[in-house]
C-alpha atoms as a PDB file:
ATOM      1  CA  UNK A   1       0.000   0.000   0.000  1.00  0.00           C
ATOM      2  CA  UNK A   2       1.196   3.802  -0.687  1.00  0.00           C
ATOM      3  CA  UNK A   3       2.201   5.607   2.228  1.00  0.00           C
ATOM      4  CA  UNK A   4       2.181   9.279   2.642  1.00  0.00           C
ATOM      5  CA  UNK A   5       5.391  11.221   3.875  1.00  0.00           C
ATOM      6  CA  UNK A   6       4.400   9.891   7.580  1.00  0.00           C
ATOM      7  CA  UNK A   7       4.911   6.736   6.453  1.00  0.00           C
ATOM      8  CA  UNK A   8       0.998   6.469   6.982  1.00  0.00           C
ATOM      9  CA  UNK A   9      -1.227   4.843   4.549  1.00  0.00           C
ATOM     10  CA  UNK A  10      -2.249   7.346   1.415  1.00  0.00           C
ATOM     11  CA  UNK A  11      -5.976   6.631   0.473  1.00  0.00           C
ATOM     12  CA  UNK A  12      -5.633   9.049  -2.285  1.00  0.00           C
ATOM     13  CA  UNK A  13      -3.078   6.660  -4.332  1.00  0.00           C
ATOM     14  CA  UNK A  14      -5.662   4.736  -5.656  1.00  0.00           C
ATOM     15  CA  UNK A  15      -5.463   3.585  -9.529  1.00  0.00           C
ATOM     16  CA  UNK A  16      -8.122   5.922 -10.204  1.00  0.00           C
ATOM     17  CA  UNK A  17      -6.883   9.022  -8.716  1.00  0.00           C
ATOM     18  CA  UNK A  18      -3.392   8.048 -11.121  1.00  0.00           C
ATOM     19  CA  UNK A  19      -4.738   7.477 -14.150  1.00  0.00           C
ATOM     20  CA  UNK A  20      -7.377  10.738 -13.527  1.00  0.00           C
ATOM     21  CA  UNK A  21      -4.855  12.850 -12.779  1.00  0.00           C
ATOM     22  CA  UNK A  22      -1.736  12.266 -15.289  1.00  0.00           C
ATOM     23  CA  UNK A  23      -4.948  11.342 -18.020  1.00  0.00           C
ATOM     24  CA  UNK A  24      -3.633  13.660 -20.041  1.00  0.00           C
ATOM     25  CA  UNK A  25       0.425  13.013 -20.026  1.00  0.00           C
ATOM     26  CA  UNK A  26      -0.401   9.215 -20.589  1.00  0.00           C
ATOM     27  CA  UNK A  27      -0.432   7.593 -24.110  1.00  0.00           C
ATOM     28  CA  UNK A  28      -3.075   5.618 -23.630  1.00  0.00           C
ATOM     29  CA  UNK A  29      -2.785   3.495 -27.223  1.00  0.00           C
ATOM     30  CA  UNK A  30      -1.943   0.013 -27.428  1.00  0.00           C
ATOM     31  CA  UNK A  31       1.686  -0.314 -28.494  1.00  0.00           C
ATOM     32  CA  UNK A  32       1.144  -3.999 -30.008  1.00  0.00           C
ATOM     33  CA  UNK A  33      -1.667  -2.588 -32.460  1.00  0.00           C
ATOM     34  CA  UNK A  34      -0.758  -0.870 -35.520  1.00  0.00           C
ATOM     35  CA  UNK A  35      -1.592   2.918 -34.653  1.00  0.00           C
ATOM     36  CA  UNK A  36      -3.973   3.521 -37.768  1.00  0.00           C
ATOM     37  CA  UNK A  37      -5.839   0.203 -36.762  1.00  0.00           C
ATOM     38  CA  UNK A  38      -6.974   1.065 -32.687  1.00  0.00           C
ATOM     39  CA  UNK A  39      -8.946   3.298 -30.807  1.00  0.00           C
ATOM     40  CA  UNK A  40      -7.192   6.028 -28.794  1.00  0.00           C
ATOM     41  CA  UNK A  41      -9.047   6.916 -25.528  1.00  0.00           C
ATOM     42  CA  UNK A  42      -7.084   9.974 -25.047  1.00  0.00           C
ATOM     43  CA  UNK A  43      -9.460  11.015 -28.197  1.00  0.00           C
ATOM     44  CA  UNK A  44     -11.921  11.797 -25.889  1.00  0.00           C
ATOM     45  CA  UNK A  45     -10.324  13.933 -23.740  1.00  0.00           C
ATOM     46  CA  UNK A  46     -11.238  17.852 -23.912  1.00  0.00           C
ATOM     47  CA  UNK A  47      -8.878  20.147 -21.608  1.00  0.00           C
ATOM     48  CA  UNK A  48     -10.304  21.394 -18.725  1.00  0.00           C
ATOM     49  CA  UNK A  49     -13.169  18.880 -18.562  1.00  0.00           C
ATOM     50  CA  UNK A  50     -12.813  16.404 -16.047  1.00  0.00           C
ATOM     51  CA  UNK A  51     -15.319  13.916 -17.440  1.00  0.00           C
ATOM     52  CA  UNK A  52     -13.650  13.649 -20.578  1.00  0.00           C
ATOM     53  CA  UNK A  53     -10.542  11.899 -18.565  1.00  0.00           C
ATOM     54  CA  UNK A  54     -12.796   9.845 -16.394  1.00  0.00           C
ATOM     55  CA  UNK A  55     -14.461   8.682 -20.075  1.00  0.00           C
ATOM     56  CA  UNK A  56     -10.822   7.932 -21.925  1.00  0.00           C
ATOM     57  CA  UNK A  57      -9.604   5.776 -18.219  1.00  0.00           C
ATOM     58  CA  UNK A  58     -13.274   3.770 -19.007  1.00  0.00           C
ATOM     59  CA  UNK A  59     -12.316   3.656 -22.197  1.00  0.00           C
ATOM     60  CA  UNK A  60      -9.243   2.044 -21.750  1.00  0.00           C
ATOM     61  CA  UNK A  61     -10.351  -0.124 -19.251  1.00  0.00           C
ATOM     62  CA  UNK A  62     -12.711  -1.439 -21.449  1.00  0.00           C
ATOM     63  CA  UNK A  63     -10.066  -1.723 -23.949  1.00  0.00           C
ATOM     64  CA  UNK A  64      -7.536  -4.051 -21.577  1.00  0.00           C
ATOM     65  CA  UNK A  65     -10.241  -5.627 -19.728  1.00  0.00           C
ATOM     66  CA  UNK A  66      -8.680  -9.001 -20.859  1.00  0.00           C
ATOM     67  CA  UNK A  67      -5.045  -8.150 -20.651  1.00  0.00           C
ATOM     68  CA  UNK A  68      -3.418 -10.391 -18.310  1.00  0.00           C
ATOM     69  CA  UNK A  69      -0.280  -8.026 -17.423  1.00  0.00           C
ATOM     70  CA  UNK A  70      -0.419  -4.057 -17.504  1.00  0.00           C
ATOM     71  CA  UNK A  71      -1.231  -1.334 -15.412  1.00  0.00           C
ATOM     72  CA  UNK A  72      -5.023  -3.063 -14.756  1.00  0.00           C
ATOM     73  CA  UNK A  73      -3.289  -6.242 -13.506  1.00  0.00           C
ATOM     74  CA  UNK A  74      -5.200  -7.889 -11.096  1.00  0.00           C
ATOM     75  CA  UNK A  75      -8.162  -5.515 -11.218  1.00  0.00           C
ATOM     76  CA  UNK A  76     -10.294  -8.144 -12.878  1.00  0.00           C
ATOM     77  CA  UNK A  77     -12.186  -5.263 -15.091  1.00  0.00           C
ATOM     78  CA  UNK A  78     -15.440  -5.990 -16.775  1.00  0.00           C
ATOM     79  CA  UNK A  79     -15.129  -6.351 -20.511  1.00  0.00           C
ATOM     80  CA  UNK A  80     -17.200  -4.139 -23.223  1.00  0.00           C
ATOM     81  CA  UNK A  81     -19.572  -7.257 -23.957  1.00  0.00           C
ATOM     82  CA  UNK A  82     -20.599  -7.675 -20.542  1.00  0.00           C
ATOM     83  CA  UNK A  83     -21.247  -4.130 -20.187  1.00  0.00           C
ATOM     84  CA  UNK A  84     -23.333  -4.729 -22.656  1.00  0.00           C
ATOM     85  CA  UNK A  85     -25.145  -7.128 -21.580  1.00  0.00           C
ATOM     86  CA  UNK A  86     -25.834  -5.935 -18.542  1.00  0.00           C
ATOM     87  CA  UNK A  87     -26.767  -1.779 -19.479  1.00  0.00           C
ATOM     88  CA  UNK A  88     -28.114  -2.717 -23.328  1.00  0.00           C
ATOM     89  CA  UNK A  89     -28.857   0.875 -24.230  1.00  0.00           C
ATOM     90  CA  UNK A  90     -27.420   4.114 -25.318  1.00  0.00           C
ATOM     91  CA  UNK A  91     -26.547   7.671 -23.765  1.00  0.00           C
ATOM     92  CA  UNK A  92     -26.397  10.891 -24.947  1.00  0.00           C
ATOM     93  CA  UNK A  93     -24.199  12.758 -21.771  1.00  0.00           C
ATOM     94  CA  UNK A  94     -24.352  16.512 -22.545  1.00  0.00           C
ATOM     95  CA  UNK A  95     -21.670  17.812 -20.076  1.00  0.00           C
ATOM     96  CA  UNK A  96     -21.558  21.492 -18.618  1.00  0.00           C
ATOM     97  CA  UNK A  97     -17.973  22.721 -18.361  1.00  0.00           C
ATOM     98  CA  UNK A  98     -16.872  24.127 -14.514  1.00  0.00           C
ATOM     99  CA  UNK A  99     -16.618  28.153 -14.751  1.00  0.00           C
ATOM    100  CA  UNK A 100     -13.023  29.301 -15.564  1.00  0.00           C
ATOM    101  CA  UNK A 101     -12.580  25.287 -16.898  1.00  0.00           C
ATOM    102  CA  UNK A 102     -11.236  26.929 -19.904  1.00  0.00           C
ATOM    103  CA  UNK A 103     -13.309  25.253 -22.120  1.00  0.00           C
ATOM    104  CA  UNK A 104     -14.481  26.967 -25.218  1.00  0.00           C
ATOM    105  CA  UNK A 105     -18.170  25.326 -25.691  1.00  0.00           C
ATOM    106  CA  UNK A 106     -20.989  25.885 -23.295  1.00  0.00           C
ATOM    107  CA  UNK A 107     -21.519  22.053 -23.376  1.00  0.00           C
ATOM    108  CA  UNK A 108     -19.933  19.326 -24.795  1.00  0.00           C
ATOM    109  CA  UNK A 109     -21.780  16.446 -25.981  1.00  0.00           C
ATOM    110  CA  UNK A 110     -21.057  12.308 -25.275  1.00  0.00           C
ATOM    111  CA  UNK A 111     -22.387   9.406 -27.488  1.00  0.00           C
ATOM    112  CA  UNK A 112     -21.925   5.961 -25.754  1.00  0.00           C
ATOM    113  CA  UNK A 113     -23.804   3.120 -27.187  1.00  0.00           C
ATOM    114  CA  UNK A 114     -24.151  -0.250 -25.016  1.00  0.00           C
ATOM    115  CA  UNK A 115     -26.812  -1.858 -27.096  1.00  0.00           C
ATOM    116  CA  UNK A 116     -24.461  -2.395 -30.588  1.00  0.00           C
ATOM    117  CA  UNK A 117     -21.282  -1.201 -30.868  1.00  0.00           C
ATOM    118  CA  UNK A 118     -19.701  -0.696 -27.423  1.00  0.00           C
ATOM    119  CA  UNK A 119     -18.281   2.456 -28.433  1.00  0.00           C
ATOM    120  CA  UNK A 120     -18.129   5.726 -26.329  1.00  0.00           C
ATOM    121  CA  UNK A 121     -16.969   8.805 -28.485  1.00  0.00           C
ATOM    122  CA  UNK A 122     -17.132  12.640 -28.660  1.00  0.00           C
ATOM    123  CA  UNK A 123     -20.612  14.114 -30.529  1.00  0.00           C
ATOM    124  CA  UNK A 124     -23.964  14.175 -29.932  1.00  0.00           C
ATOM    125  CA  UNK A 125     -26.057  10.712 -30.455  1.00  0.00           C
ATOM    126  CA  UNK A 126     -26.964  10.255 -33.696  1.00  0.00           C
ATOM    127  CA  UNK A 127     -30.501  11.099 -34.448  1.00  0.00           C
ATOM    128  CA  UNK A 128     -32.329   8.177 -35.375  1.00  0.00           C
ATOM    129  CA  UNK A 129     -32.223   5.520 -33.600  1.00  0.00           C
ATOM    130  CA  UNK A 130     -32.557   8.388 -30.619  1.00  0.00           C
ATOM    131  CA  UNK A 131     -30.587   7.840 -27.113  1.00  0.00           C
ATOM    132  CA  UNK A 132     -32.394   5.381 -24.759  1.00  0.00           C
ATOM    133  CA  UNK A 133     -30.870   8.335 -22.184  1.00  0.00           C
ATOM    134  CA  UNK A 134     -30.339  11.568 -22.488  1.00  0.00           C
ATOM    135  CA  UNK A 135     -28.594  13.140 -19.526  1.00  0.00           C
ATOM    136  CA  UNK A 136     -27.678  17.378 -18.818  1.00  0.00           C
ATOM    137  CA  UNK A 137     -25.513  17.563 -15.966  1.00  0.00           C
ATOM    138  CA  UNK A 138     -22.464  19.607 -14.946  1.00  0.00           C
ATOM    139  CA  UNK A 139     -18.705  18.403 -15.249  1.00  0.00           C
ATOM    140  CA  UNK A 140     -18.335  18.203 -11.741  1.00  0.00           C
ATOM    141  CA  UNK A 141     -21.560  16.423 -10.879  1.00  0.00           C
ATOM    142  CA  UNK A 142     -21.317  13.771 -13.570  1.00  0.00           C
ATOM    143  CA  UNK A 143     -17.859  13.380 -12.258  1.00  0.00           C
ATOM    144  CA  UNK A 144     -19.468  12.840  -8.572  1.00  0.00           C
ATOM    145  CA  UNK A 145     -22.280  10.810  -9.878  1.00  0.00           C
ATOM    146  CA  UNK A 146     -19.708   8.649 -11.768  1.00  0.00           C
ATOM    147  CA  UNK A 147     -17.626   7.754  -8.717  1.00  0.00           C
ATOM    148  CA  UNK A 148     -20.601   7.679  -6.556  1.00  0.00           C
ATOM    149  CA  UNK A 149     -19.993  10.612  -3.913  1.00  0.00           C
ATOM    150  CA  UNK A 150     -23.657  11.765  -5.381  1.00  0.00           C
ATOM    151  CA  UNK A 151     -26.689   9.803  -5.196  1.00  0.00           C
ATOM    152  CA  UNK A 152     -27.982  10.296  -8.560  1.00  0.00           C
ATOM    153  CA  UNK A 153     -31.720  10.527  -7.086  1.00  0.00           C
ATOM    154  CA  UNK A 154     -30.953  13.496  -4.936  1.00  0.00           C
ATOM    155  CA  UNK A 155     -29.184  14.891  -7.800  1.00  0.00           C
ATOM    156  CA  UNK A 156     -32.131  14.525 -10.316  1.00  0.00           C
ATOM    157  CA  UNK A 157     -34.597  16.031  -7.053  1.00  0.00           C
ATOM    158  CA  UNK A 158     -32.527  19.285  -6.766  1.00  0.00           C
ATOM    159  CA  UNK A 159     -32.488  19.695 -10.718  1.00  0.00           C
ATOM    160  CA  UNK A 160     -28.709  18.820 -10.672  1.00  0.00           C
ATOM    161  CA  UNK A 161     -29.018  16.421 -13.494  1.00  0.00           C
ATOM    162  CA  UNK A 162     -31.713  16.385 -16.201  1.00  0.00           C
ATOM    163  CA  UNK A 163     -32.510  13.458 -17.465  1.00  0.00           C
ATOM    164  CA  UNK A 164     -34.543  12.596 -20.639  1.00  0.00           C
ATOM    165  CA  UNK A 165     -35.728   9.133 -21.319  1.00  0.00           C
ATOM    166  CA  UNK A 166     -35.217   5.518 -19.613  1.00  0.00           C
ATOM    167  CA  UNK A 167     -34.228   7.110 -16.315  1.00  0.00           C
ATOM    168  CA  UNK A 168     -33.776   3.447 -15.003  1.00  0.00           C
ATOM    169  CA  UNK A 169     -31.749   2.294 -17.576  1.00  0.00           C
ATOM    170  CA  UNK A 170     -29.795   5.203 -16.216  1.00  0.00           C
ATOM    171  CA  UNK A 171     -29.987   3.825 -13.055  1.00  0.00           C
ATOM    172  CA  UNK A 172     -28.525   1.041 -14.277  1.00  0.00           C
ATOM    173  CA  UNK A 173     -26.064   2.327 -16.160  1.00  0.00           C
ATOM    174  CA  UNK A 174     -24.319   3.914 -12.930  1.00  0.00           C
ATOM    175  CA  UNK A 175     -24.791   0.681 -10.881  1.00  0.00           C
ATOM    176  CA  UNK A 176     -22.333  -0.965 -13.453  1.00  0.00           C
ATOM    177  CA  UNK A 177     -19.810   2.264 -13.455  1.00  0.00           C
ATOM    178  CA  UNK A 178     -19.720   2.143  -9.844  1.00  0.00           C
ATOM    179  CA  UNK A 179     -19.029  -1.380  -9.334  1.00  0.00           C
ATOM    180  CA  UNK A 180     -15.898  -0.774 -12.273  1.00  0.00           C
ATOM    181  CA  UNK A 181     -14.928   2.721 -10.372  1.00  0.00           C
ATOM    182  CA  UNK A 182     -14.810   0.779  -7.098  1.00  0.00           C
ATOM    183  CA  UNK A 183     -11.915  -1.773  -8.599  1.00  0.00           C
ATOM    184  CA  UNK A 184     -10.069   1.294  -9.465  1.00  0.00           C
ATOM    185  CA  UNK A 185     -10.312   3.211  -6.060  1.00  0.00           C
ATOM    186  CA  UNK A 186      -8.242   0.235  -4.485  1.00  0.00           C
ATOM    187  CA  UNK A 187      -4.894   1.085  -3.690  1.00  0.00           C
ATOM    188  CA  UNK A 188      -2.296   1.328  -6.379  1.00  0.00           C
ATOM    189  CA  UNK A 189       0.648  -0.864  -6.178  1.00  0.00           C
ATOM    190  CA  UNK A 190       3.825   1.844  -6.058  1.00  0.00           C
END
């Protein structure tokens, strides 16, 4: 376990909190795939909003779900089919960028599809078939709802999130991100 200057225990050196934070400085391609034939996560990363990291470290977790050796060793990360499986629909997230964020757009716009394809990627959803989901939220409170310091049903009472749609499939969609956010909070290995 990390330990803090004390020598005491550091509960912020969890997986997550790494990857979140140096999102940006990582390359987060696959070096044993042809560049021009994968998926970059770090494609869906917009400076100065938050969820757009948290969305590339899914990303790539869904990506190396199966790898056996790597940063997620051990982590025992759920792959893209079972997500599938288990959420079967598709989200539009329109995210609100954090005052002085420094982003340039007043919101920024989230297709992930976990009926067909799998894929999460910048843009709004296409327009038919519509989004199963469409959810208006702020940066920081998707970011909150995402790791689960914000119950999502206090959230939609006080009008923090606006939600359009299948609000269980919602519902459902979080239980599964939690569960994968959890295995990340654990402890990194330094």
């Amino acid at each position: 376990m990390a330990k803090d200057a004390h020598g005491d225990e550091d509960p912020a050196a969890s997986m997550l909190k790494i990857l979140l934070d140096q999102a940006e400085d990582l390359d987060l391609t696959d070096p044993t795939i042809p560049k021009e034939e994968q998926k970059n996560p770090g494609d869906l990363m917009v400076p100065g909003l938050e969820m757009s990291k948290l969305l590339a470290v899914i990303e790539f977790g869904l990506l190396h779900s199966a790898d056996e050796e790597g940063i997620l060793e051990g982590l025992d990360m759920i792959s893209r089919e079972q997500v599938m499986k288990q959420v079967n629909g598709t989200f539009q997230l329109n995210i609100k960028p954090s005052p002085g964020s420094g982003c340039k757009d007043e919101v920024y716009h989230f297709y992930v599809d976990l009926r067909k394809t799998g894929e999460i990627r910048p843009g709004p959803a296409p327009k038919r078939p519509k989004p199963d989901v469409v959810m208006t939220v702020s940066d920081k409170d998707m970011v909150a709802l995402s790791m689960g310091k914000l119950n999502p049903q206090m959230a939609f009472l006080k009008g923090k999130i606006k939600v359009k749609g299948n609000i269980m499939l919602g519902l459902r969609l979080q239980t599964v991100l939690l569960t994968e956010m959890n295995k990340l909070q654990r402890t990194a290995k330094l």
